[in-house]
N, C-alpha and C. Protein backbone atom coordinates (compact mmCIF):
# COMPACT_ATOMS: atom_id res chain seq x y z
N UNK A 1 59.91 -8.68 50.82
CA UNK A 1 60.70 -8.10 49.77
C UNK A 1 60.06 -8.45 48.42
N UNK A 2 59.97 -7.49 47.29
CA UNK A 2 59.93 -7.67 45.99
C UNK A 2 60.64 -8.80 45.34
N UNK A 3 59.57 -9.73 44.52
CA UNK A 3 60.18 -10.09 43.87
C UNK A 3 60.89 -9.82 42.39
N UNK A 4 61.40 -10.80 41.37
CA UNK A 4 61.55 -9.90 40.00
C UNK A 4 60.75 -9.09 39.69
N UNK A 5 60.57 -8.06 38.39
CA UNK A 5 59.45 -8.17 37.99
C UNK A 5 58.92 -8.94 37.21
N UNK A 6 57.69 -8.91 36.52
CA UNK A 6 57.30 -9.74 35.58
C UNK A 6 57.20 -9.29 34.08
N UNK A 7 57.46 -7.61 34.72
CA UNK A 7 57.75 -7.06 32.81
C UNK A 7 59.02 -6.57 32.59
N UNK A 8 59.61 -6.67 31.44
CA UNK A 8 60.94 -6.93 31.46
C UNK A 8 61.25 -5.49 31.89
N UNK A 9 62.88 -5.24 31.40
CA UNK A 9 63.19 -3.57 31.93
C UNK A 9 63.22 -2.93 30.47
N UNK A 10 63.21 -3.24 28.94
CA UNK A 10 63.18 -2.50 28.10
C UNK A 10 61.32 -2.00 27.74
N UNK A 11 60.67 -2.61 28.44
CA UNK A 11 59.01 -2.16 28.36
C UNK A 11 58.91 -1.41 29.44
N UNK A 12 60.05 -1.64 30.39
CA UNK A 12 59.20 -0.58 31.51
C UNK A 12 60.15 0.99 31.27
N UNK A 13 61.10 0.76 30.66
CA UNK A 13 61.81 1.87 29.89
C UNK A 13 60.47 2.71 28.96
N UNK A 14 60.41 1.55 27.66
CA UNK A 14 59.50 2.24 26.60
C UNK A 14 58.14 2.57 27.12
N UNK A 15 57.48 2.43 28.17
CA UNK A 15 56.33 2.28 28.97
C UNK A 15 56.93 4.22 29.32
N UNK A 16 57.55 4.33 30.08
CA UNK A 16 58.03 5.73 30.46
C UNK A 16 58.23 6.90 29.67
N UNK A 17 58.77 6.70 28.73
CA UNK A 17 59.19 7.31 27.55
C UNK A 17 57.60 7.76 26.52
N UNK A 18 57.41 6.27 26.76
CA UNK A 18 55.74 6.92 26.08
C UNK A 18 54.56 8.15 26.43
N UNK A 19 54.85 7.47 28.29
CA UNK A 19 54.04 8.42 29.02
C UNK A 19 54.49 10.20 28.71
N UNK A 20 55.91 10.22 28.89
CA UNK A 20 56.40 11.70 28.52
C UNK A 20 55.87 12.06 26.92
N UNK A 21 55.85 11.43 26.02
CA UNK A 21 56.22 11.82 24.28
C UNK A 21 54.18 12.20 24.44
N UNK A 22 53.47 11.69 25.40
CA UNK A 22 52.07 11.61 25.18
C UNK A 22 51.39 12.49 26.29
N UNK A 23 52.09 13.01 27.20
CA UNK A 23 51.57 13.62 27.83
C UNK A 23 51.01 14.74 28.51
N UNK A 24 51.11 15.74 26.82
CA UNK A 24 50.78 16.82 26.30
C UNK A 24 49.18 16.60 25.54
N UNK A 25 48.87 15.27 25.31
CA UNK A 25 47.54 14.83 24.70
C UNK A 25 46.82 15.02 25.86
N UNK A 26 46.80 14.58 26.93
CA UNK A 26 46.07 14.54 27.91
C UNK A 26 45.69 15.35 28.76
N UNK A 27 44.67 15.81 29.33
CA UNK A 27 44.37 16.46 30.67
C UNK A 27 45.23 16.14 31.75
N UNK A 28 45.36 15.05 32.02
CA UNK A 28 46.36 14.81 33.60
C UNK A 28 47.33 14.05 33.08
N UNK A 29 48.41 13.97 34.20
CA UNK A 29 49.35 12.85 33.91
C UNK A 29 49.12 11.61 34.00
N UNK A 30 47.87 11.23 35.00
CA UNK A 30 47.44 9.41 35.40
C UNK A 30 46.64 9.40 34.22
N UNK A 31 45.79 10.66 33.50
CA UNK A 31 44.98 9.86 32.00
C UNK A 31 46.12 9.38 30.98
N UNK A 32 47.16 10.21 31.23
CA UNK A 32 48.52 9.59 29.92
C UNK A 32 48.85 7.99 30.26
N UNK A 33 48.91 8.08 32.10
CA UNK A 33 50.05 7.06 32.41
C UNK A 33 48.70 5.75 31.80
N UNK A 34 47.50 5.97 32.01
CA UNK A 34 46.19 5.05 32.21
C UNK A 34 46.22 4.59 30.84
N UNK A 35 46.62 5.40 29.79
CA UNK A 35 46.48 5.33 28.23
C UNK A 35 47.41 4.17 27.76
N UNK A 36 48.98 4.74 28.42
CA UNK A 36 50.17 4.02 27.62
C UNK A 36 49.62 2.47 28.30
N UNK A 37 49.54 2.24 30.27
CA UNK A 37 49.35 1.04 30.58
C UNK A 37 48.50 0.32 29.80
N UNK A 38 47.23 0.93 29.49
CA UNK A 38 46.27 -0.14 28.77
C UNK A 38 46.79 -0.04 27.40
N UNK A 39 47.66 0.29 26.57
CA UNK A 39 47.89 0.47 25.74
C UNK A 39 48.99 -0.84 25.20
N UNK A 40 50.06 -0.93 26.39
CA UNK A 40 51.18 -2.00 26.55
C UNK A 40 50.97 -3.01 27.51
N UNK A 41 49.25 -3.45 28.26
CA UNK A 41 49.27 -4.00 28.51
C UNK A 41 49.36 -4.28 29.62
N UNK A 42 49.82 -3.36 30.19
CA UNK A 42 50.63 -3.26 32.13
C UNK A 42 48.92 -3.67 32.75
N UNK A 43 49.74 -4.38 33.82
CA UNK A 43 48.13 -4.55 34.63
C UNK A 43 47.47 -3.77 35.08
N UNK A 44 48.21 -3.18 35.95
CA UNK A 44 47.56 -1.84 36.97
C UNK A 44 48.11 -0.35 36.49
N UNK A 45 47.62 0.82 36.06
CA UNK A 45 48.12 1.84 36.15
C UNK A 45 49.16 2.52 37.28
N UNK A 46 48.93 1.81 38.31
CA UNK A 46 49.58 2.55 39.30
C UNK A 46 51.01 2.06 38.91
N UNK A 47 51.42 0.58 38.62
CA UNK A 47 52.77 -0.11 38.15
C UNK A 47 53.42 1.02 37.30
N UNK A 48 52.59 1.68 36.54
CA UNK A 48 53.42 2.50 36.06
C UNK A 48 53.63 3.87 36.75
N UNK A 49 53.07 4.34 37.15
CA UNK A 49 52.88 5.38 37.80
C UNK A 49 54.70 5.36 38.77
N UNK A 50 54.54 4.14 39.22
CA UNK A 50 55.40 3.69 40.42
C UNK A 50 57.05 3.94 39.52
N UNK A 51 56.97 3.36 37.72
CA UNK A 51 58.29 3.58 36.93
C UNK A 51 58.61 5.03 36.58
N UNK A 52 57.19 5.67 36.52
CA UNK A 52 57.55 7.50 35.93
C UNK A 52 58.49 8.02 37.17
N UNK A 53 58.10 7.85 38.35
CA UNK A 53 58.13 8.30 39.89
C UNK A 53 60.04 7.98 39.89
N UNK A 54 59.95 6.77 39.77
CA UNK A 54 61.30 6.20 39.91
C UNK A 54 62.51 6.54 38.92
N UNK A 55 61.86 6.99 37.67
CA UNK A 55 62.36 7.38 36.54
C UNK A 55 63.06 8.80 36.98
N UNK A 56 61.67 9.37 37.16
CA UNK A 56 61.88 11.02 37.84
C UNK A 56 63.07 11.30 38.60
N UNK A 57 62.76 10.36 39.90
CA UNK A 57 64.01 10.36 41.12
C UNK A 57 65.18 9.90 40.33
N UNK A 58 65.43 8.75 39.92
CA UNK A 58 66.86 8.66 39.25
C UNK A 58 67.11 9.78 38.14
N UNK A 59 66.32 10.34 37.86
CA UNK A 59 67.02 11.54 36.76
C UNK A 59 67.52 12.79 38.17
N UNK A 60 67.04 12.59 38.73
CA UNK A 60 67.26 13.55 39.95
C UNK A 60 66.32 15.13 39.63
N UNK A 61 64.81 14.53 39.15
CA UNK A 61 64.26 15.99 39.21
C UNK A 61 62.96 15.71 40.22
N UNK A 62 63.19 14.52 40.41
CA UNK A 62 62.10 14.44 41.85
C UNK A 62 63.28 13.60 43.49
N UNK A 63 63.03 14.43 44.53
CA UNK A 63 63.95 13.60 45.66
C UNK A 63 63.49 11.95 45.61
N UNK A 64 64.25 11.39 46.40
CA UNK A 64 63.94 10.13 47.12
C UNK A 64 65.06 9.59 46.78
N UNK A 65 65.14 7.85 46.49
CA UNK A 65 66.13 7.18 46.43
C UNK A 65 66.38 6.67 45.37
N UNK A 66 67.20 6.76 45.02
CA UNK A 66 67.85 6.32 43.51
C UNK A 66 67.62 5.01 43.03
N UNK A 67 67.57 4.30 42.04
CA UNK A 67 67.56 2.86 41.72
C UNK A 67 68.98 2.01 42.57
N UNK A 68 70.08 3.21 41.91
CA UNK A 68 71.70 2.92 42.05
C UNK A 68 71.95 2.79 43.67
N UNK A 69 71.15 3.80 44.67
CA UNK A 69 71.52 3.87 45.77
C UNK A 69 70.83 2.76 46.57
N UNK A 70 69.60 2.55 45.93
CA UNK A 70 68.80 1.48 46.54
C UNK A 70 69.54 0.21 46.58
N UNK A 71 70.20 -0.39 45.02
CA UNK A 71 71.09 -1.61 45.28
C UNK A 71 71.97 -1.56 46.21
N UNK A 72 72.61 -0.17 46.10
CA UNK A 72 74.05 0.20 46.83
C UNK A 72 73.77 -0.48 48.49
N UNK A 73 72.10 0.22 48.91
CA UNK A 73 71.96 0.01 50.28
C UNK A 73 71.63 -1.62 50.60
N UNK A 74 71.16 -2.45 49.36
CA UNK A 74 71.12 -4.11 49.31
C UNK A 74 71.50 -4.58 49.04
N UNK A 75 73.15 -4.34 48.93
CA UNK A 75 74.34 -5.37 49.06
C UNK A 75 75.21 -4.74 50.00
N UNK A 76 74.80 -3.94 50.59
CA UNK A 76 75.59 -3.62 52.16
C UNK A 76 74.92 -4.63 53.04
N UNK A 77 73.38 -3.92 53.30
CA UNK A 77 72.52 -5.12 53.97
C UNK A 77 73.36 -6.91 53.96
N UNK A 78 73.25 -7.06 52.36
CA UNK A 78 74.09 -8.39 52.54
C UNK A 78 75.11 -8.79 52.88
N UNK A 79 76.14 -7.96 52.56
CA UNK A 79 77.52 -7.77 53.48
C UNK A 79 77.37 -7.47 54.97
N UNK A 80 76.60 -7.12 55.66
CA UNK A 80 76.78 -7.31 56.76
C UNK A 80 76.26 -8.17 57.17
N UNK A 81 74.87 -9.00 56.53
CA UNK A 81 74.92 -10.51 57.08
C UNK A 81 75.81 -11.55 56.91
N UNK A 82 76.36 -11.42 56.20
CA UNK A 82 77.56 -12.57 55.89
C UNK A 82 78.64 -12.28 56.84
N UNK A 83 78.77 -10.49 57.04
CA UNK A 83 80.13 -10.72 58.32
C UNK A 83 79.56 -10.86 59.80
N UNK A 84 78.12 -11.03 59.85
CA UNK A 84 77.64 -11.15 61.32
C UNK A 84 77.67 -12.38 61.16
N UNK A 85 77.55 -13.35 60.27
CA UNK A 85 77.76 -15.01 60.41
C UNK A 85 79.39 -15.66 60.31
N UNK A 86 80.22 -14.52 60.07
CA UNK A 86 81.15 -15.00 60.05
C UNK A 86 81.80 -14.16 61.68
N UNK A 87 81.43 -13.60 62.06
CA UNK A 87 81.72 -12.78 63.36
C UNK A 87 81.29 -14.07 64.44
N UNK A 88 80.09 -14.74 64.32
CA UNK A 88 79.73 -15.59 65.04
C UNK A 88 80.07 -17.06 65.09
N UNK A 89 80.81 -17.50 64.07
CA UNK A 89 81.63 -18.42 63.59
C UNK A 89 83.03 -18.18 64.62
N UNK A 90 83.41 -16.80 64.59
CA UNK A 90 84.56 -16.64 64.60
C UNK A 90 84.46 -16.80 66.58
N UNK A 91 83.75 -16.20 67.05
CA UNK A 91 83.13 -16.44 68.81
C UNK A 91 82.76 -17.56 69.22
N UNK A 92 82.52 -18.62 68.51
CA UNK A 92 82.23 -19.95 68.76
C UNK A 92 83.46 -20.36 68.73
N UNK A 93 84.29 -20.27 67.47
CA UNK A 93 85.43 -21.35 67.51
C UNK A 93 86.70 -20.54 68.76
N UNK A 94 86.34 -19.25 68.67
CA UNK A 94 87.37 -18.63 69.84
C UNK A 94 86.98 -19.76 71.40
N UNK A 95 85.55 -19.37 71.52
CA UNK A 95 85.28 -19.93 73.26
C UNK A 95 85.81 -21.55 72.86
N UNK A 96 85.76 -22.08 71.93
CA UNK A 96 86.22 -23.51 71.99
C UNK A 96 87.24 -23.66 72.38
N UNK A 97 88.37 -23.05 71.56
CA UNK A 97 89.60 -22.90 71.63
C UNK A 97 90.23 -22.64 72.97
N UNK A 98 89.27 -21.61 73.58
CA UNK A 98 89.57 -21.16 74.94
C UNK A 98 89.09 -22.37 76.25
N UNK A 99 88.47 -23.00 75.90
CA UNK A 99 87.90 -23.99 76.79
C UNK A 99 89.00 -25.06 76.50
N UNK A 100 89.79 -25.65 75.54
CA UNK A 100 90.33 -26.52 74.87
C UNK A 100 92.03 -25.84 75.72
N UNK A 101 92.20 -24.94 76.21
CA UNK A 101 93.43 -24.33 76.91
C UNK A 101 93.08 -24.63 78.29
N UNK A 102 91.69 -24.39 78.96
CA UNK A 102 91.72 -24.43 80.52
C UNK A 102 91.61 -25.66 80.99
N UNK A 103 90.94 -26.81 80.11
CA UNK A 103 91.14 -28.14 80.02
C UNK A 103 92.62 -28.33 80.62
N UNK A 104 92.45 -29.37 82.13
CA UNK A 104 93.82 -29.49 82.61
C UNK A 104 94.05 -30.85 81.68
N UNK A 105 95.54 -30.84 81.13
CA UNK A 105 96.21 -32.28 80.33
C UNK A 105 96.75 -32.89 81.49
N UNK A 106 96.14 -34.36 80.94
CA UNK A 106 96.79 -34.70 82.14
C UNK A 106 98.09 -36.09 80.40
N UNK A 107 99.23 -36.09 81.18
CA UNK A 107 100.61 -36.64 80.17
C UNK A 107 100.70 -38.32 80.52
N UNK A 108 100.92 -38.93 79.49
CA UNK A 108 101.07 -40.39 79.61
C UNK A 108 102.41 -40.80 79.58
């Protein structure tokens, strides 16, 4: 899994925004995206490439998965590990319980 990133989210905003306002100067879209990165610094062109893309899809004029839907789907993920550890909590202390009944008492 990804970690943070390392550039904040108002550069990778203004990083995007640039590429669009500039990308009528250029022959292609990777000479714009290649311009703004070395321009702000970004390491790799493709990093940005990867925010236009993502930008695109959350505006909803390119398919795929949303920023919003992506969290949406990684805190389900987490919710269901927490209720499969609590599901298995809950089957342990049941068979105890149940073993703790067939146990013959014997009375003093």
């Amino acid at each position: 899994m990804a970690g943070p990133s390392q550039y904040p989210l108002e550069l990778r905003r203004r990083a995007v925004r640039m590429v669009a306002e500039v990308r009528p100067d250029y022959d292609t879209e990777w000479a714009a995206m290649k311009a703004v990165a070395q321009k702000l610094g970004i390491g790799t062109t493709e990093t940005l490439r990867k925010w236009v893309r993502q930008d695109q899809t959350d505006a909803g004029t390119r398919p795929g998965v949303t920023t919003e839907e992506s969290a949406q789907v990684k805190a389900m993920k987490k919710e269901i590990a927490e209720l499969k550890r609590a599901n298995e909590i809950l089957k342990a202390a049941a068979s105890f319980f149940a073993a703790e009944l067939d146990r013959p008492h014997t009375r003093s």
